[in-house]
Protein backbone atom coordinates (compact mmCIF):
# COMPACT_ATOMS: atom_id res chain seq x y z
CA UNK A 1 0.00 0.00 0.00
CA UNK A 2 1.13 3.86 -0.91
CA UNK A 3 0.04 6.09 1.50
CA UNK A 4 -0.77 9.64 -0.18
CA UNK A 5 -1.37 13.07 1.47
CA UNK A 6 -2.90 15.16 -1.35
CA UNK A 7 -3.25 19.49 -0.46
CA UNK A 8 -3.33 22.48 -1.62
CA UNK A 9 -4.69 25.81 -0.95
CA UNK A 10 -8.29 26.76 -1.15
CA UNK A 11 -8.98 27.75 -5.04
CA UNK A 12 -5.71 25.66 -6.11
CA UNK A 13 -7.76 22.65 -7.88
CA UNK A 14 -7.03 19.53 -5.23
CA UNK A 15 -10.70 18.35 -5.69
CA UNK A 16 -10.57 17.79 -9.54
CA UNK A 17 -7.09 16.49 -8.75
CA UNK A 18 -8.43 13.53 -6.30
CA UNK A 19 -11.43 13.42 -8.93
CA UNK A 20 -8.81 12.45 -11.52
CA UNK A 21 -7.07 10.37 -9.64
CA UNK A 22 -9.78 8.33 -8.34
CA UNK A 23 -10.60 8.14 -12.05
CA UNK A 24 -7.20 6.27 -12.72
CA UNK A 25 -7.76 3.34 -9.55
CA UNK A 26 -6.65 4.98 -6.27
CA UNK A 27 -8.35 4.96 -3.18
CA UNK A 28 -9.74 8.01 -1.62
CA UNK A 29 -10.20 8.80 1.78
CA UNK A 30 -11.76 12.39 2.24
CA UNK A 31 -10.99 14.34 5.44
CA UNK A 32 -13.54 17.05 5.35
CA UNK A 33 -16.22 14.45 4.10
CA UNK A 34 -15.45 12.35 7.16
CA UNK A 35 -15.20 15.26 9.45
CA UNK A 36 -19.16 16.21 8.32
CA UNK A 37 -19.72 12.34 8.62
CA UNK A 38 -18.66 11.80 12.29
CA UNK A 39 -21.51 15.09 13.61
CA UNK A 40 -24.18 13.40 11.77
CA UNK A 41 -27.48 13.27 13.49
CA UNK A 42 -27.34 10.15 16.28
CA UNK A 43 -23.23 9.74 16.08
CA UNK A 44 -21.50 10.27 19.28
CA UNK A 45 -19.23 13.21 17.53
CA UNK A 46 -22.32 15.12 17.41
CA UNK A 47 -23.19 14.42 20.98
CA UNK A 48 -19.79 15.56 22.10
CA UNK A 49 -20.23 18.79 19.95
CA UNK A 50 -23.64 19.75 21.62
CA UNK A 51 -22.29 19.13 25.20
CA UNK A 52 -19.60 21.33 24.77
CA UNK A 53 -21.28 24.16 22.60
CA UNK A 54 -24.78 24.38 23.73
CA UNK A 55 -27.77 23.03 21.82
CA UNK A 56 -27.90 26.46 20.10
CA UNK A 57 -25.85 24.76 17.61
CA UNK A 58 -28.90 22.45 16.25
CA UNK A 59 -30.52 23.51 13.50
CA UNK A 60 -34.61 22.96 13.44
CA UNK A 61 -34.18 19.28 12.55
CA UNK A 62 -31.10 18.07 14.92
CA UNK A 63 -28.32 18.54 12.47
CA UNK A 64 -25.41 20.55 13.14
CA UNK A 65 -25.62 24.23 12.17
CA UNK A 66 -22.12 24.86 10.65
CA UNK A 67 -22.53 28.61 10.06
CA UNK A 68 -23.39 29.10 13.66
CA UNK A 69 -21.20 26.78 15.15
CA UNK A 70 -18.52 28.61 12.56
CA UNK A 71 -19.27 31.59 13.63
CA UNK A 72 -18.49 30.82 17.59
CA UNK A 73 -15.28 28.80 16.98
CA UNK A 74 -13.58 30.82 14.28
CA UNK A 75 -13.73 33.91 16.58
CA UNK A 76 -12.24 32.12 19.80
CA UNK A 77 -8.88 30.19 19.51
CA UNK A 78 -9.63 28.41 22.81
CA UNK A 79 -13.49 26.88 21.78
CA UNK A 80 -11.61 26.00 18.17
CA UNK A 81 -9.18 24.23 20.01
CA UNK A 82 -12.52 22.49 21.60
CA UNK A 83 -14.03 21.48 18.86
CA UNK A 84 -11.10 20.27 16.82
CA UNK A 85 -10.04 18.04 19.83
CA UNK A 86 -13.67 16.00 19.54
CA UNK A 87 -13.99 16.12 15.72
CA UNK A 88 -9.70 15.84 14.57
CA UNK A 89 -9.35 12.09 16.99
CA UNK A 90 -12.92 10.65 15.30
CA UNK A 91 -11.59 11.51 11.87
CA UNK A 92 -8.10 10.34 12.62
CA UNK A 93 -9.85 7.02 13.84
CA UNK A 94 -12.46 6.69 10.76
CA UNK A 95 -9.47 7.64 7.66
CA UNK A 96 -7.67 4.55 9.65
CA UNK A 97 -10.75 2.24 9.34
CA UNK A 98 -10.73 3.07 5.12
CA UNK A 99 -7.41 2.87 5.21
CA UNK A 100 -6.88 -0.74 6.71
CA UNK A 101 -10.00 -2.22 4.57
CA UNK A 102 -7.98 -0.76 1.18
CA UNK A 103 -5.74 -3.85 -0.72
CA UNK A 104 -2.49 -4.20 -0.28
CA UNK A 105 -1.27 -2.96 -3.16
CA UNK A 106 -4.14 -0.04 -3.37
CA UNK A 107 -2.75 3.69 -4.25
CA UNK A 108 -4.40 5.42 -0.66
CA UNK A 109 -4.77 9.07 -1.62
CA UNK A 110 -5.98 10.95 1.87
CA UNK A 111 -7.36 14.47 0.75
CA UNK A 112 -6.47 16.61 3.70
CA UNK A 113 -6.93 20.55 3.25
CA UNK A 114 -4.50 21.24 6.46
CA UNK A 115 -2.13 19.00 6.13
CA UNK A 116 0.69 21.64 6.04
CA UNK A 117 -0.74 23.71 8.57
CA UNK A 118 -1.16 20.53 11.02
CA UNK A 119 1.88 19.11 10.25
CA UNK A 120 1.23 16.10 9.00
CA UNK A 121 3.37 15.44 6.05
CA UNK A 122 5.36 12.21 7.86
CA UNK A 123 1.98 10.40 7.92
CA UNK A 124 2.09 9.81 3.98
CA UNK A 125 4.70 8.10 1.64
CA UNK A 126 4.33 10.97 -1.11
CA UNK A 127 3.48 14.29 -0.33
CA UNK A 128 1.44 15.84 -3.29
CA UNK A 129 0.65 19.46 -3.32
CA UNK A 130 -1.18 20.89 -6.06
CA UNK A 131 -0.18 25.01 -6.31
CA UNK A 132 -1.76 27.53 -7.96
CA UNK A 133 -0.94 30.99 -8.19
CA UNK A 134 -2.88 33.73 -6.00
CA UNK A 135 -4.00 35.38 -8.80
CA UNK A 136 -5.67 31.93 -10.49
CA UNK A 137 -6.52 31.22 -6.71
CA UNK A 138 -8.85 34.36 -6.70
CA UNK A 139 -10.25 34.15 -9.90
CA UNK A 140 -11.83 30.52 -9.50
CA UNK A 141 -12.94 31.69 -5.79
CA UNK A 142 -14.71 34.92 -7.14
CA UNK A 143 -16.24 33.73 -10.71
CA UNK A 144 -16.51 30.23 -9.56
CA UNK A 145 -17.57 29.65 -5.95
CA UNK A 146 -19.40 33.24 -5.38
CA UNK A 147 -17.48 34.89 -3.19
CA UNK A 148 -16.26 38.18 -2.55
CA UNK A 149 -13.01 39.33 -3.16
CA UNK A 150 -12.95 40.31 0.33
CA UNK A 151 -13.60 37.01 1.93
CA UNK A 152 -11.82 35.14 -0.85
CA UNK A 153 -8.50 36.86 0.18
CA UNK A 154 -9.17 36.35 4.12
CA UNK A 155 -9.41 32.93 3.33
CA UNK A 156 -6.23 32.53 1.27
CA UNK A 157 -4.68 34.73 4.14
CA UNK A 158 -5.67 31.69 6.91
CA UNK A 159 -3.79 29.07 5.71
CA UNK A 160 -0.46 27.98 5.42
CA UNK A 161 1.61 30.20 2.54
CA UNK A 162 2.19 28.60 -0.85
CA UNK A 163 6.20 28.20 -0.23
CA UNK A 164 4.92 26.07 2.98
CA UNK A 165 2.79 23.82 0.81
CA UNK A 166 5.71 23.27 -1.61
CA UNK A 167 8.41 22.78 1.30
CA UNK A 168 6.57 19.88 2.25
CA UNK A 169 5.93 18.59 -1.16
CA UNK A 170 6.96 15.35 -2.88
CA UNK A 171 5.25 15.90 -6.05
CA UNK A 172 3.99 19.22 -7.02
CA UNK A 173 1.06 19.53 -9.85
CA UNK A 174 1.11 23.18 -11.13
CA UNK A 175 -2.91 24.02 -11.77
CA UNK A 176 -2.48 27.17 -13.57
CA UNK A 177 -3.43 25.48 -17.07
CA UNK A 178 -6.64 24.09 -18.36
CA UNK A 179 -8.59 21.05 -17.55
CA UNK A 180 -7.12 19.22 -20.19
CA UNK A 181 -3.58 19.76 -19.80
CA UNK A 182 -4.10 19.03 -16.12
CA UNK A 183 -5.92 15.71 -16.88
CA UNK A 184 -2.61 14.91 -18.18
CA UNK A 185 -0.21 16.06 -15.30
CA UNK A 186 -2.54 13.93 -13.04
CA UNK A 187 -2.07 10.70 -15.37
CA UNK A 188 1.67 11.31 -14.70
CA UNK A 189 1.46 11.68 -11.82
CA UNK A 190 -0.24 8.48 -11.36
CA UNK A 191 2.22 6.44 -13.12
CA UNK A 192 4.97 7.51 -10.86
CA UNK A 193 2.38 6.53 -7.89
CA UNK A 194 2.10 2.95 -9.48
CA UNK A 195 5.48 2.51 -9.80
CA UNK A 196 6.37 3.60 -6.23
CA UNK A 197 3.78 1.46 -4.70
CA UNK A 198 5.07 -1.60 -6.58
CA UNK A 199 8.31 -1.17 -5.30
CA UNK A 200 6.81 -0.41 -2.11
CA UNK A 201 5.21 -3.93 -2.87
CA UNK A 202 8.49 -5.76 -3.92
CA UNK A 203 10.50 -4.25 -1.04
CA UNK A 204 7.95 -5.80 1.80
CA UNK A 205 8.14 -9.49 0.00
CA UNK A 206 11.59 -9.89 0.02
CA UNK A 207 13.03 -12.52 2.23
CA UNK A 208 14.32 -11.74 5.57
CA UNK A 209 18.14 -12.81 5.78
């Protein structure tokens, strides 16, 4: 098994990238999916998440109101800190679970938005960051996801720089280029995945002297 870390900052393209490279074989195990999965209605992540915020944080039907419970912990370091210590150890314990029922030889590809900022690049064989410039960053946050300039550059601004991101890089996939040509970078990319995990594969199996 290859264990992948796949980032990149907000704007940059990552979800087309683990798109794509679902669409060549690997495995994908999405942090911010599972992080909305473990404060479902009836899980004990949600439980946690009431008893320390208040059951202002219920929406009409029982499900979590993210805006509101945004809204508390992204002004307050201390009730982040809260909130990330019930939700971050659930996830951690979930990706594992995907993880271990993957094949041995499966490409893993973990999608993990703050894997820079948490430091968490020693989890993963291959680091792969894909990078965008600000200015294409922007752009795709304005014209494609609705948002203001304003907020699209305060949320650029809260995570980890770009030369972070690349520090930490194994592979970088440059996303300032159309869908096409990045279809292709991807299929590279891949490639060189396969050919690391079957080495990966070969190294395990050989005899112990």
């Amino acid at each position: 098994m290859l264990k992948v870390g796949l980032t990149g900052g907000i704007g940059a393209g990552k979800s087309e990238v683990s798109r794509l490279l679902v669409a060549c074989g690997a495995v994908l195990i999405d942090a911010d999916r599972i992080a909305r999965e473990v404060v479902e209605p009836g899980t004990p992540g949600l439980a946690d998440v009431v008893d320390a915020f208040g059951p202002d944080v219920l929406t009409a039907d029982g499900t979590l109101d993210r805006p509101k419970l945004g809204s508390i912990v992204f002004a307050d370091p201390e009730k982040l800190a809260v909130l990330n210590s019930i939700v971050h150890p659930l996830v951690g314990a979930r990706s594992r679970e995907l993880e271990e029922a993957a094949a041995e030889d499966a490409v893993v590809v973990h999608d993990v938005p703050l894997l820079a900022e948490n430091g968490l690049a020693g989890l993963y064989d291959v680091v792969i960051v894909v990078d965008a410039s600000p200015e294409t960053q922007l752009d795709r946050l304005v014209r494609l996801r609705g948002m203001t300039e304003e907020d699209a550059r305060a949320r650029m601004a809260a995570q980890a720089t770009r030369e972070k991101r690349r520090e930490i890089a194994d592979v970088v996939i440059d996303n300032d280029v159309p869908l096409e040509e990045l279809r292709r970078r991807v299929r590279d990319v891949w490639a060189d995945l396969e050919r690391r995990a079957h080495a990966a594969g070969d190294s395990s199996r050989q005899p112990r002297e």
